[in-house]
C-alpha atoms as a PDB file:
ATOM      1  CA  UNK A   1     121.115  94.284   8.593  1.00  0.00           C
ATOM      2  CA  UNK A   2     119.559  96.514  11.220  1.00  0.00           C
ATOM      3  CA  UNK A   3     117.154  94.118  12.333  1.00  0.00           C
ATOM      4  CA  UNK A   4     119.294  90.898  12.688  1.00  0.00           C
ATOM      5  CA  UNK A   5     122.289  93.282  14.751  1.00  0.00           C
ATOM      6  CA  UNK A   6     118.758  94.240  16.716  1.00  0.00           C
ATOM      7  CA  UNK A   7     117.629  90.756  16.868  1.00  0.00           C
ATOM      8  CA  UNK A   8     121.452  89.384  18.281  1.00  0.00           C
ATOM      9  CA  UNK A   9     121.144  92.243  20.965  1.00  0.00           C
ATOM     10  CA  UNK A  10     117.967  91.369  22.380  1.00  0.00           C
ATOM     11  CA  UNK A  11     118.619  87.310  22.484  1.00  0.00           C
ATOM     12  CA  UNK A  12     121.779  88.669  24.341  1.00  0.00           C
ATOM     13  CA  UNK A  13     119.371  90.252  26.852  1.00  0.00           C
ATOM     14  CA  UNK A  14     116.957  87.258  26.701  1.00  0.00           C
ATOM     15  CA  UNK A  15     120.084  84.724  27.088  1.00  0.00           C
ATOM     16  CA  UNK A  16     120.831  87.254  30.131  1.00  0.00           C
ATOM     17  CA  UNK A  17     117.439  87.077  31.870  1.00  0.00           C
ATOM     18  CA  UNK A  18     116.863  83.364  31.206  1.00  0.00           C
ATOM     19  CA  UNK A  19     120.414  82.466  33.446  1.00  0.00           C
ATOM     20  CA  UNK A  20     119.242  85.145  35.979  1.00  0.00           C
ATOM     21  CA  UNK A  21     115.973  83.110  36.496  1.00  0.00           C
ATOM     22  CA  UNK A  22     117.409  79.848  36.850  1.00  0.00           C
ATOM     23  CA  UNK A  23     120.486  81.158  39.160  1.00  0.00           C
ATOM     24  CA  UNK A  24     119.170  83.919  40.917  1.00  0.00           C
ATOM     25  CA  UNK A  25     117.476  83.654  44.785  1.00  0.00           C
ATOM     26  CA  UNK A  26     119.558  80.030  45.003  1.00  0.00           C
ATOM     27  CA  UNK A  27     122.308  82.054  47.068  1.00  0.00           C
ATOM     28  CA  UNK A  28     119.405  83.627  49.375  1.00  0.00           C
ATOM     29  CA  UNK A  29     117.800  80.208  49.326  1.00  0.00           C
ATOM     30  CA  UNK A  30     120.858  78.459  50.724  1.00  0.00           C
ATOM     31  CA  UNK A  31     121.919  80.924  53.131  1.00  0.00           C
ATOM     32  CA  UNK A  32     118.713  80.049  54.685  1.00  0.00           C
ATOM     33  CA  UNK A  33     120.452  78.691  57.776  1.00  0.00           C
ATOM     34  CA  UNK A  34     123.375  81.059  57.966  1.00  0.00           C
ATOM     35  CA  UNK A  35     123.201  83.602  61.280  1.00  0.00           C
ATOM     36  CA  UNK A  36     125.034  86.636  61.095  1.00  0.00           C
ATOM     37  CA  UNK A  37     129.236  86.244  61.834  1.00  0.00           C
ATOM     38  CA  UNK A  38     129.837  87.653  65.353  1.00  0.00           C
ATOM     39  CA  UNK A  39     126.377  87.038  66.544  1.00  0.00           C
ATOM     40  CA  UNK A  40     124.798  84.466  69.121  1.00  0.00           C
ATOM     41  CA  UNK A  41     121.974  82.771  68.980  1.00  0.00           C
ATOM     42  CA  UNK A  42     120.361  80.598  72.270  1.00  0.00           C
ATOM     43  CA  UNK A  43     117.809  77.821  71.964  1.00  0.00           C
ATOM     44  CA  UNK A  44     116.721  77.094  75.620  1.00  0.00           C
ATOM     45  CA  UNK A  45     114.706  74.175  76.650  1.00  0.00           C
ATOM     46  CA  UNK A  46     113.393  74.273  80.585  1.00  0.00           C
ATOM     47  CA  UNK A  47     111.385  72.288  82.859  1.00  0.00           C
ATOM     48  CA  UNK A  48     109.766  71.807  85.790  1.00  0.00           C
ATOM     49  CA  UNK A  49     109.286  68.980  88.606  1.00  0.00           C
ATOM     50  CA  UNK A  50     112.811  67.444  87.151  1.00  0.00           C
ATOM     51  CA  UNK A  51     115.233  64.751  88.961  1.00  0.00           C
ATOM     52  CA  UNK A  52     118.530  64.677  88.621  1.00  0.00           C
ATOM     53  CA  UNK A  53     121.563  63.934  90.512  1.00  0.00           C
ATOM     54  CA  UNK A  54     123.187  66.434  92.409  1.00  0.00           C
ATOM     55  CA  UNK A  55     126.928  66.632  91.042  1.00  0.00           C
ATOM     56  CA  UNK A  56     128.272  68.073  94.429  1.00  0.00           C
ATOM     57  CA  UNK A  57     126.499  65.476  96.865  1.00  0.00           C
ATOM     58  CA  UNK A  58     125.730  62.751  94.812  1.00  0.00           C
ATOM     59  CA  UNK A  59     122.091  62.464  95.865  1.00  0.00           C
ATOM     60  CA  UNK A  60     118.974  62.787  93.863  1.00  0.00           C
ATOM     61  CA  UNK A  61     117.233  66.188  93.799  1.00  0.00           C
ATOM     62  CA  UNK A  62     113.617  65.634  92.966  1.00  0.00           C
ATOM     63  CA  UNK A  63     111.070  68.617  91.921  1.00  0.00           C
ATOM     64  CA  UNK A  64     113.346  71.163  90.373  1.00  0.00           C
ATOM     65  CA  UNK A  65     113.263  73.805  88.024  1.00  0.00           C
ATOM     66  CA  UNK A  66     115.894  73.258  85.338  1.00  0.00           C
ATOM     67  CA  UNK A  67     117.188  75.163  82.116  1.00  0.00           C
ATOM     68  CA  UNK A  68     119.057  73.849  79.213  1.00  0.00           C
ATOM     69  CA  UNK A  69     120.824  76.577  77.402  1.00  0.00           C
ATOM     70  CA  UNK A  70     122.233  75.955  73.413  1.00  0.00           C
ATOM     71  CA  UNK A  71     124.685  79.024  72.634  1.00  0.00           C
ATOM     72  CA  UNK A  72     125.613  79.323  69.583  1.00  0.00           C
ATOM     73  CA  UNK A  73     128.321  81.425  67.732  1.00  0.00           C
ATOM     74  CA  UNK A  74     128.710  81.169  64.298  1.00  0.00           C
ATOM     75  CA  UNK A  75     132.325  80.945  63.454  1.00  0.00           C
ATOM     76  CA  UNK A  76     133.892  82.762  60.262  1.00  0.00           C
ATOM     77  CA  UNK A  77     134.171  80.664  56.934  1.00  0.00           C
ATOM     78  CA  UNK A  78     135.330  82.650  54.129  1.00  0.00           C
ATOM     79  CA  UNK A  79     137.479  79.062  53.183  1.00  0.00           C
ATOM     80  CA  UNK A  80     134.240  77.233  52.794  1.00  0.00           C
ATOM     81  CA  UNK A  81     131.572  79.537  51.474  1.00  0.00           C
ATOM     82  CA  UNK A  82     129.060  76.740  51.344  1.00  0.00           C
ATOM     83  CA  UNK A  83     129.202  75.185  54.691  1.00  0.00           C
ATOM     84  CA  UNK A  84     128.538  76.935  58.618  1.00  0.00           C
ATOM     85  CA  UNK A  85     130.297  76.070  61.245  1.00  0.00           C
ATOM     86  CA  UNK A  86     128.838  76.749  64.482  1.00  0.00           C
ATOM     87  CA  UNK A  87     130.538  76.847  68.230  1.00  0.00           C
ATOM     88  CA  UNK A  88     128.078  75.442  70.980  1.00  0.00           C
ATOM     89  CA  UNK A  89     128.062  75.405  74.416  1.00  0.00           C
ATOM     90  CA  UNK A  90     125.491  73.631  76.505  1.00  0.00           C
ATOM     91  CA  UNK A  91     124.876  75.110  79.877  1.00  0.00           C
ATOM     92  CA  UNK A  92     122.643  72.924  82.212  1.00  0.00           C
ATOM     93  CA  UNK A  93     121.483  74.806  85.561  1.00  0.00           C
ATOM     94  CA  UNK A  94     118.945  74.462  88.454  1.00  0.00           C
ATOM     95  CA  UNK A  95     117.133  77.606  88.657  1.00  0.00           C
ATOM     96  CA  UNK A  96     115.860  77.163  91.529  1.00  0.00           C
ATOM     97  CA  UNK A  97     118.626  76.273  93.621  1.00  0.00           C
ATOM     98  CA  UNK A  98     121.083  78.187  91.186  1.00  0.00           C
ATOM     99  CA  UNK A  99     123.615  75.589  90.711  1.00  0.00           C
ATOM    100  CA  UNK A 100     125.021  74.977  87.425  1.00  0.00           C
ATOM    101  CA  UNK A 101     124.785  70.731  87.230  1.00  0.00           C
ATOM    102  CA  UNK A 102     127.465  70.239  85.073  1.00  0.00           C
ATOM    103  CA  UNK A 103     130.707  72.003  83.139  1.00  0.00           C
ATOM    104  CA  UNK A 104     129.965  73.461  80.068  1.00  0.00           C
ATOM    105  CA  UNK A 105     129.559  70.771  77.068  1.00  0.00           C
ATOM    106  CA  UNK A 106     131.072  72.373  74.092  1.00  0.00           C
ATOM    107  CA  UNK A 107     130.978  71.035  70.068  1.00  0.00           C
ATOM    108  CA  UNK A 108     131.893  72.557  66.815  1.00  0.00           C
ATOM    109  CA  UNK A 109     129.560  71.410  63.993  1.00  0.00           C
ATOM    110  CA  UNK A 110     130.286  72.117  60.255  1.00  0.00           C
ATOM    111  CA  UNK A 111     127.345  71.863  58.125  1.00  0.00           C
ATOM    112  CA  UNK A 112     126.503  72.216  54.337  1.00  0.00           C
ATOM    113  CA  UNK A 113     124.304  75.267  53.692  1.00  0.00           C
ATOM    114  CA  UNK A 114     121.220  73.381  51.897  1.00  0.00           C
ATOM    115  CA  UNK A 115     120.944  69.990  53.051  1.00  0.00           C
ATOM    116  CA  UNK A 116     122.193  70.428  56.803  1.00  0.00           C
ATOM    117  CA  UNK A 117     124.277  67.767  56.187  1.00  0.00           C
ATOM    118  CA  UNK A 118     127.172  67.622  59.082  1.00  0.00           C
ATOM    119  CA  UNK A 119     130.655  67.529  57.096  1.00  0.00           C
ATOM    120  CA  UNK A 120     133.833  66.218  59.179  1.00  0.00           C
ATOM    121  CA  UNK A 121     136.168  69.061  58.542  1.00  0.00           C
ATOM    122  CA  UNK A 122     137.158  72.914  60.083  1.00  0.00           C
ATOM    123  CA  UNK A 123     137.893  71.038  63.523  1.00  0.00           C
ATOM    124  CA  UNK A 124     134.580  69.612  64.046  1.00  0.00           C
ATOM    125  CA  UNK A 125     134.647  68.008  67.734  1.00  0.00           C
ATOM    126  CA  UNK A 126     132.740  67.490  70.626  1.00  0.00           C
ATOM    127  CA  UNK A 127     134.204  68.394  74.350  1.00  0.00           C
ATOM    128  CA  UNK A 128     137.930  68.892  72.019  1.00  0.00           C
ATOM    129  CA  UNK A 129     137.211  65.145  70.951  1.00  0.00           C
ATOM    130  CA  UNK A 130     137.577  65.016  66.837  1.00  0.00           C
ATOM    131  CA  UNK A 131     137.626  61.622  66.906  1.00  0.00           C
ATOM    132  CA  UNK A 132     134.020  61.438  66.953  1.00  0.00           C
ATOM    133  CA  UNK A 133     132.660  61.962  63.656  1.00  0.00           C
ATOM    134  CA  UNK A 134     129.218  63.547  63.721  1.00  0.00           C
ATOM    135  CA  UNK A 135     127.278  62.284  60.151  1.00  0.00           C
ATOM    136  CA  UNK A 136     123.317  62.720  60.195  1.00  0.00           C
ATOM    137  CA  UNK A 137     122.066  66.752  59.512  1.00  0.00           C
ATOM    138  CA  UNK A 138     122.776  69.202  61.904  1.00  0.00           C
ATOM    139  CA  UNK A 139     118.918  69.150  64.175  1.00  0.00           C
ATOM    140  CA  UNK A 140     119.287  72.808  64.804  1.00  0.00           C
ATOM    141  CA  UNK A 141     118.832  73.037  60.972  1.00  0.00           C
ATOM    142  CA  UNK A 142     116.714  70.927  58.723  1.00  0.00           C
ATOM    143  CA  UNK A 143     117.670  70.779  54.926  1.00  0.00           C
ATOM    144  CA  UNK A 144     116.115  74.294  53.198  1.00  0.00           C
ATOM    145  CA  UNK A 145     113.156  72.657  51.502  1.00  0.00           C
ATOM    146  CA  UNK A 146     111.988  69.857  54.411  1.00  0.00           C
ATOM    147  CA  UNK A 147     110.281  66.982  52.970  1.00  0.00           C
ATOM    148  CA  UNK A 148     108.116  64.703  54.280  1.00  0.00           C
ATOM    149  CA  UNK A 149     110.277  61.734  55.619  1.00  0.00           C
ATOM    150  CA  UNK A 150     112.700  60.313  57.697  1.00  0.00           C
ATOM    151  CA  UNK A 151     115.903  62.310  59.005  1.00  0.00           C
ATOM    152  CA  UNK A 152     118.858  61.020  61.106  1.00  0.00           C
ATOM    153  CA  UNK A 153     120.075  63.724  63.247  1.00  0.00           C
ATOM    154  CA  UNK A 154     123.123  63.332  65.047  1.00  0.00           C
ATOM    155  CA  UNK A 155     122.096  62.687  68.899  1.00  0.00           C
ATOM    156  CA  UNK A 156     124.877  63.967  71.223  1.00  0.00           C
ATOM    157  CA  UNK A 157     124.228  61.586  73.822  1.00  0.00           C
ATOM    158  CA  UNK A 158     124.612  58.501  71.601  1.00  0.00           C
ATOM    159  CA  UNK A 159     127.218  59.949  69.799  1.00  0.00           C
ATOM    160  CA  UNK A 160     125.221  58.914  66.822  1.00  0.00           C
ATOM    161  CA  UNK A 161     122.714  59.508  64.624  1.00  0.00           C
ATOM    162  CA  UNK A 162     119.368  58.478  65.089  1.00  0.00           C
ATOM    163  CA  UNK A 163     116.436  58.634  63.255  1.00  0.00           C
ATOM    164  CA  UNK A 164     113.637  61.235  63.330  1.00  0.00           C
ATOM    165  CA  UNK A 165     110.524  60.829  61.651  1.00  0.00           C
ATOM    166  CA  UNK A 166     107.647  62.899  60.018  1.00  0.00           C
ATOM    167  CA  UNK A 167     104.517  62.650  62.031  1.00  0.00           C
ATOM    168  CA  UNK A 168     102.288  65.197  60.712  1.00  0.00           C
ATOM    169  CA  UNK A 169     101.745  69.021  60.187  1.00  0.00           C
ATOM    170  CA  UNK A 170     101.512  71.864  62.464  1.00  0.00           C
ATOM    171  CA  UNK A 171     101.657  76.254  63.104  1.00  0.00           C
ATOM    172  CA  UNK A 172     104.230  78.051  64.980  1.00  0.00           C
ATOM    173  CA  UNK A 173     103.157  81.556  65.189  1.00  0.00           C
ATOM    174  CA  UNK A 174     101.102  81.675  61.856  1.00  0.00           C
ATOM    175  CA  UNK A 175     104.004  79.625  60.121  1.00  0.00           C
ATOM    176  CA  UNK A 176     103.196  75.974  58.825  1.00  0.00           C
ATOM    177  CA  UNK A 177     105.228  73.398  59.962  1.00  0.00           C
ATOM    178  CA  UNK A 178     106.381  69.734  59.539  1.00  0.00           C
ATOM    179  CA  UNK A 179     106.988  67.739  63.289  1.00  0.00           C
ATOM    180  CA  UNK A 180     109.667  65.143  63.285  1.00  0.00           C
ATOM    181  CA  UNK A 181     110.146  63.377  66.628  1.00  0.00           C
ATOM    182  CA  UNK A 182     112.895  61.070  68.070  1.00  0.00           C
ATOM    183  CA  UNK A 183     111.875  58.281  70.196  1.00  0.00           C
ATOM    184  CA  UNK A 184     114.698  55.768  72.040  1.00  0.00           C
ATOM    185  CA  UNK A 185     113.748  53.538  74.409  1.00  0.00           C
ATOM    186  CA  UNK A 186     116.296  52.301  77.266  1.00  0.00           C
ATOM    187  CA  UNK A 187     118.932  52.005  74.761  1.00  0.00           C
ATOM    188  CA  UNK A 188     122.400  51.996  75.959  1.00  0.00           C
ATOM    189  CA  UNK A 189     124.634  55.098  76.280  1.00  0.00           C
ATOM    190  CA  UNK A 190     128.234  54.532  76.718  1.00  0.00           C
ATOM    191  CA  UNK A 191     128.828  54.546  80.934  1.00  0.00           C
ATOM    192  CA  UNK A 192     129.270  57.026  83.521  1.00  0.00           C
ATOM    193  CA  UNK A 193     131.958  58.282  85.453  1.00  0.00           C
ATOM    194  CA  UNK A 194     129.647  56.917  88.343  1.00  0.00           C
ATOM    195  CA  UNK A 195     130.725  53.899  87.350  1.00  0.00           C
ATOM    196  CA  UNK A 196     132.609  52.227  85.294  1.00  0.00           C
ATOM    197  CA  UNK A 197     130.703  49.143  85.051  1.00  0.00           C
ATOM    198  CA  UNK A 198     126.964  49.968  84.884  1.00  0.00           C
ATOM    199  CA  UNK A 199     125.433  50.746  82.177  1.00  0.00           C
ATOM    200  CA  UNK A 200     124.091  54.159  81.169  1.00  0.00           C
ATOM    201  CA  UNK A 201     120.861  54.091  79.923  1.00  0.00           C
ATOM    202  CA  UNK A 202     118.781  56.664  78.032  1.00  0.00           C
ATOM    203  CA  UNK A 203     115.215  57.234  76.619  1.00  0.00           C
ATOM    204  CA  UNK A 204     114.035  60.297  74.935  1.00  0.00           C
ATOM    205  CA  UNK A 205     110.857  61.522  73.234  1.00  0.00           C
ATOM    206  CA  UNK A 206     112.089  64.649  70.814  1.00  0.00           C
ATOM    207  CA  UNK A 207     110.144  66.563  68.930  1.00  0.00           C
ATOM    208  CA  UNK A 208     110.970  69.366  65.807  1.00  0.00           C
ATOM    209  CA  UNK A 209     108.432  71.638  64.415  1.00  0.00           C
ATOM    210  CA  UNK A 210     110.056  72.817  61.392  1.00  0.00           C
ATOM    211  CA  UNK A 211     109.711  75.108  58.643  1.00  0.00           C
ATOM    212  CA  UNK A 212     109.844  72.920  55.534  1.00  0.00           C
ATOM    213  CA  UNK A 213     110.403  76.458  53.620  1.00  0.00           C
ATOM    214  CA  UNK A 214     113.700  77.131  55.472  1.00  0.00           C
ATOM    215  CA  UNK A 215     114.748  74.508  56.801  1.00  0.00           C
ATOM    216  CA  UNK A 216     114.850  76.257  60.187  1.00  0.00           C
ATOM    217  CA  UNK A 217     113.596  74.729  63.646  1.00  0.00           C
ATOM    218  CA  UNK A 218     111.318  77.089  65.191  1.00  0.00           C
ATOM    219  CA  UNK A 219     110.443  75.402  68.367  1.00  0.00           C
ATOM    220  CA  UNK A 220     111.739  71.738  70.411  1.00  0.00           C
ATOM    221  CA  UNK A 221     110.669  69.656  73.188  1.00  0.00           C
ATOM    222  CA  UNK A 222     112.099  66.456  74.811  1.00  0.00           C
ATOM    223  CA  UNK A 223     111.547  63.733  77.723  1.00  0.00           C
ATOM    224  CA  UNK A 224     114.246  62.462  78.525  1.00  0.00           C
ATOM    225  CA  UNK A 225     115.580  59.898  81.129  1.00  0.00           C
ATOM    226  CA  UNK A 226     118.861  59.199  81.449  1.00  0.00           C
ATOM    227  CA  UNK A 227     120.062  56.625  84.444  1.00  0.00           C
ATOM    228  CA  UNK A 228     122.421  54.215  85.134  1.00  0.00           C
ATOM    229  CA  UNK A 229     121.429  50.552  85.161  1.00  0.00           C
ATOM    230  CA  UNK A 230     120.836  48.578  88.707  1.00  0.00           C
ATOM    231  CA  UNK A 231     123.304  46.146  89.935  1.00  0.00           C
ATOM    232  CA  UNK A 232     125.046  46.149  86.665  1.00  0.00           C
ATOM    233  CA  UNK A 233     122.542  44.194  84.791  1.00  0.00           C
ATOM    234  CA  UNK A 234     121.418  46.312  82.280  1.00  0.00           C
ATOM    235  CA  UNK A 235     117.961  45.575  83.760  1.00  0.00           C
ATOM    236  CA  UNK A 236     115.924  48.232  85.681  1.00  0.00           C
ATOM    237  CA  UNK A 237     116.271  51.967  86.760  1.00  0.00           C
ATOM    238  CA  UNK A 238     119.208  52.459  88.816  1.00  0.00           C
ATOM    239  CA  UNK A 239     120.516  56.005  89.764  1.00  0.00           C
ATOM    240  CA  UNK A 240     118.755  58.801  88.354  1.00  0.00           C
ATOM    241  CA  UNK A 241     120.752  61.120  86.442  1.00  0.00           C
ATOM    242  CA  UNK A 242     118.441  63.242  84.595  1.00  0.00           C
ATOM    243  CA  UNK A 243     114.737  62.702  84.186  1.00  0.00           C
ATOM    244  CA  UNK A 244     112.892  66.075  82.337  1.00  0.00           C
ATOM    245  CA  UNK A 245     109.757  66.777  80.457  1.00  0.00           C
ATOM    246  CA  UNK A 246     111.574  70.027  78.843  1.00  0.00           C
ATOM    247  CA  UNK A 247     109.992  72.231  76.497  1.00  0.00           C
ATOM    248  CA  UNK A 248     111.083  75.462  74.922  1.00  0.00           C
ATOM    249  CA  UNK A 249     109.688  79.086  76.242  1.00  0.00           C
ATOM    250  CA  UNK A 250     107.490  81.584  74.329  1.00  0.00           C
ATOM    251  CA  UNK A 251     109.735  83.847  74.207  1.00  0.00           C
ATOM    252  CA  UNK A 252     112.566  81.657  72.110  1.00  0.00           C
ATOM    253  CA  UNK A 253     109.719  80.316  70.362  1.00  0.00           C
ATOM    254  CA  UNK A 254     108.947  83.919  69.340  1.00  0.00           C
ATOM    255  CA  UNK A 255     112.496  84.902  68.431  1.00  0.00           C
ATOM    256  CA  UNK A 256     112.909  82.035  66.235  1.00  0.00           C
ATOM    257  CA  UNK A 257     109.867  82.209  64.686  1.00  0.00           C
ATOM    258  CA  UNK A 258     110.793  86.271  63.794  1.00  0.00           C
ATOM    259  CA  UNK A 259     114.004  85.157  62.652  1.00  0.00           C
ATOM    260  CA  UNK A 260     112.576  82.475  60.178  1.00  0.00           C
ATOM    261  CA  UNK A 261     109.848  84.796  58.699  1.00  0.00           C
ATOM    262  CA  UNK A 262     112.979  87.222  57.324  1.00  0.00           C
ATOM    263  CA  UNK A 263     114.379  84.078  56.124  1.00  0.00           C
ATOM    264  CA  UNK A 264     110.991  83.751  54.156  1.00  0.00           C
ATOM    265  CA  UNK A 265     110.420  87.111  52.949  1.00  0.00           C
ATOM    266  CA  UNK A 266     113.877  87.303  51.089  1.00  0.00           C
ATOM    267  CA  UNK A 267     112.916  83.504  49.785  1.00  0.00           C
ATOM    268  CA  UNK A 268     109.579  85.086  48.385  1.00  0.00           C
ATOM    269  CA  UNK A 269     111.694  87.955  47.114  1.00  0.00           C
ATOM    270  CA  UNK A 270     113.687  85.880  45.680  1.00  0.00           C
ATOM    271  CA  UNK A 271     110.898  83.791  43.655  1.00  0.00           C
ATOM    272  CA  UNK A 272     109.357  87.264  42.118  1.00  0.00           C
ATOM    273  CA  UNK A 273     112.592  88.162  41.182  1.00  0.00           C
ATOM    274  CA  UNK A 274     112.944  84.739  39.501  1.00  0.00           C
ATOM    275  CA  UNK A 275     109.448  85.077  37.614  1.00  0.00           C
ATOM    276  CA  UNK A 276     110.265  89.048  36.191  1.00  0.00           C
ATOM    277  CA  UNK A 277     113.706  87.950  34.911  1.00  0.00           C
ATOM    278  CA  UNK A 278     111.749  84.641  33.277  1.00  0.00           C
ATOM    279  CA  UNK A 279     108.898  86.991  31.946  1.00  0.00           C
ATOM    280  CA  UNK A 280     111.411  89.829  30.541  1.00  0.00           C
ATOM    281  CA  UNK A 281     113.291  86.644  28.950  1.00  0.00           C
ATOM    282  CA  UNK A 282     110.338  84.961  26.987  1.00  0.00           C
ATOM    283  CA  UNK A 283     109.234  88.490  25.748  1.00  0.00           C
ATOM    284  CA  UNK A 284     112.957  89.461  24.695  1.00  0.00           C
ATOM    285  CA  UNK A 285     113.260  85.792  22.877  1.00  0.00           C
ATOM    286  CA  UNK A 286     109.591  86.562  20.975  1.00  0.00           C
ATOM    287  CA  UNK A 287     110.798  89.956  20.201  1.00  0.00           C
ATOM    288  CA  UNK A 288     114.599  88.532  19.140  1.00  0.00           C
ATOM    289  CA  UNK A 289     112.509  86.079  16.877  1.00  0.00           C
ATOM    290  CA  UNK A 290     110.309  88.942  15.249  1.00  0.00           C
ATOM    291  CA  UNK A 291     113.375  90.925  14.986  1.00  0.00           C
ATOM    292  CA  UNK A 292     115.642  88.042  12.978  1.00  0.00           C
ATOM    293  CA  UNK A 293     113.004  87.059  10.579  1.00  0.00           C
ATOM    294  CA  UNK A 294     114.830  87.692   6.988  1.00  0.00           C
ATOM    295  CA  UNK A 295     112.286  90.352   5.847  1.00  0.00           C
ATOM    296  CA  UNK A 296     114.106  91.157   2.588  1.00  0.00           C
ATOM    297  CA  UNK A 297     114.087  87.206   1.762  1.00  0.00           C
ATOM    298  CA  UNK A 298     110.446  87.409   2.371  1.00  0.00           C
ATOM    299  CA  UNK A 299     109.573  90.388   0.308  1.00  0.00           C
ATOM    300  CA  UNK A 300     111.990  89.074  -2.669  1.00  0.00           C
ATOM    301  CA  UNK A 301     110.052  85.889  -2.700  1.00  0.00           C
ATOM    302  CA  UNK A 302     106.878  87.670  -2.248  1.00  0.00           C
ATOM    303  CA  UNK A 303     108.161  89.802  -5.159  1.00  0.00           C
ATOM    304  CA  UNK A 304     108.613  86.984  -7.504  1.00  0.00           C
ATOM    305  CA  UNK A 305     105.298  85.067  -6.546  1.00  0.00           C
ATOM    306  CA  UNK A 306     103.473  88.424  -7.262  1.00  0.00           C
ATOM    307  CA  UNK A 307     105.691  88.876 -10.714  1.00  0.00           C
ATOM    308  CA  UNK A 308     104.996  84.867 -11.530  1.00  0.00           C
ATOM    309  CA  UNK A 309     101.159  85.871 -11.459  1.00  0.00           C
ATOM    310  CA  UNK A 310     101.089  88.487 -13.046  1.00  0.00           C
ATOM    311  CA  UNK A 311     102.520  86.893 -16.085  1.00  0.00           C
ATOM    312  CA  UNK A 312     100.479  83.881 -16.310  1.00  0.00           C
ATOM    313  CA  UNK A 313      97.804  84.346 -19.020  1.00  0.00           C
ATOM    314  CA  UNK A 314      94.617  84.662 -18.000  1.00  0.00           C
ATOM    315  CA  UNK A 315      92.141  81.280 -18.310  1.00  0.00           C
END
């Protein structure tokens, strides 16, 4: 009786520890992407010898110094504990001449946790416009174990997703990588307030170097051109609007890449604490089994096998 209320105890325990393998670290896993509530994070692309067109005279500025900055604030979501939402605001200045090129372009993106899915919910909008729904994943965020294929990501100047795709293997700052680039090609964009009837056209060459661990981007680069057709035709560069071979600073590339590597540790973490739950829950179940054998069955039959013999006559 001792053993088997001994035995029930420890497959309790071993019960216990089997769950807390499977379950535990997935919360730490998923939270991958998550920054800290009341805290801002920048991703800034710049470039130099860029054209664009000067919003106060209209005329093309050729050889400057531009910066693209991404803020983001992470908004509070205690309603939807699996998805972020995320407040952006792009800021696009000359540095050189420092003029700011354009108002601020704001957008509110809601995202699942794991897959970086973007979710139309929470007020999700771009420039206060919720009428266009952003699908794809997120592109700030990669789903938290990357694989090896094609992505849409929503694109902000098609208003769209568009497809990124895996072209190989790289390091950011010790940390392996997957690269997923974007490539467009004169495709129309909508129009411009330039003009109502020419076409805006846009090609772009993106790149993501991504950790497939976390899901996190840890460094970006894009040439882009984006002008508005001649003569209405569709055919042939027209007015320049922006043309940039932008890439993203050491120093971001360096804060990212910090940030990501605590994302890893408590992933590793995580993992060991998944294998010393599994390990104390196979050697509770072998003890449990040792423990609820039915010893007094086994001695009574051993009792009456040994009495049996000893009472056959001897040959």
């Amino acid at each position: 009786m001792t053993h088997t209320l001994t035995g029930l105890v420890v497959t309790t325990a071993a019960v216990f520890f089997a769950a807390g393998a499977v379950i535990i670290g997935g919360p730490i896993a998923a939270q991958a992407t998550q920054l800290p509530a009341n805290e801002y994070e920048t991703f800034t692309l710049s470039a130099t010898g860029a054209t664009y067109l000067s919003p106060t005279k209209l005329t093309e500025v050729t050889g400057a110094s531009i910066t693209i900055n991404d803020i983001i604030k992470p908004e509070s979501n205690s309603g939807y504990p699996s998805l972020d939402i995320w407040r952006l605001s792009e800021i696009t200045e000359d540095t050189t001449r420092e003029q700011q090129l354009t108002e601020p372009e704001t957008r509110i993106l809601v995202f699942d946790h794991r897959t970086a899915e973007l979710i139309n919910c929470c007020n999700e909008n771009i420039n206060g416009n919720g009428l266009i729904l952003q699908s794809g994943i997120a592109g700030y965020a990669f789903p938290v174990g990357t694989a090896k294929q094609s992505y849409d990501v929503f694109d902000t100047v098609m208003d769209a997703p568009e497809p990124v795709t895996y072209t190989g293997t790289d390091t950011v700052g010790g940390t392996p990588v997957y690269v997923f680039t974007e490539n467009l090609t004169a495709v129309k964009a909508g129009t411009s307030a330039l003009s109502p009837t020419r076409p805006q056209l846009y090609t772009v060459h993106r790149s993501y170097w991504v950790d497939p661990e976390t899901g996190l981007v840890l460094k970006m680069s894009e040439d882009v051109d984006l002008y508005l057709a001649g003569n209405g035709t569709g055919n042939g560069t027209g007015t320049t609007l922006l043309k940039a071979s932008l890439s993203m600073p050491a120093a971001t590339v360096a804060r990212l890449t910090r940030q990501d590597a605590g994302h890893r540790n408590r992933i590793a973490l995580a993992a060991m604490l998944r294998l010393v739950c599994l390990g104390l829950a196979c050697a509770l179940a072998l003890t449990a089994g040792w423990l609820l054998i039915p010893w007094s069955a086994l001695r009574r039959r051993r009792g009456k096998d040994l009495g049996a013999a000893c009472s056959s006559p001897s040959i």
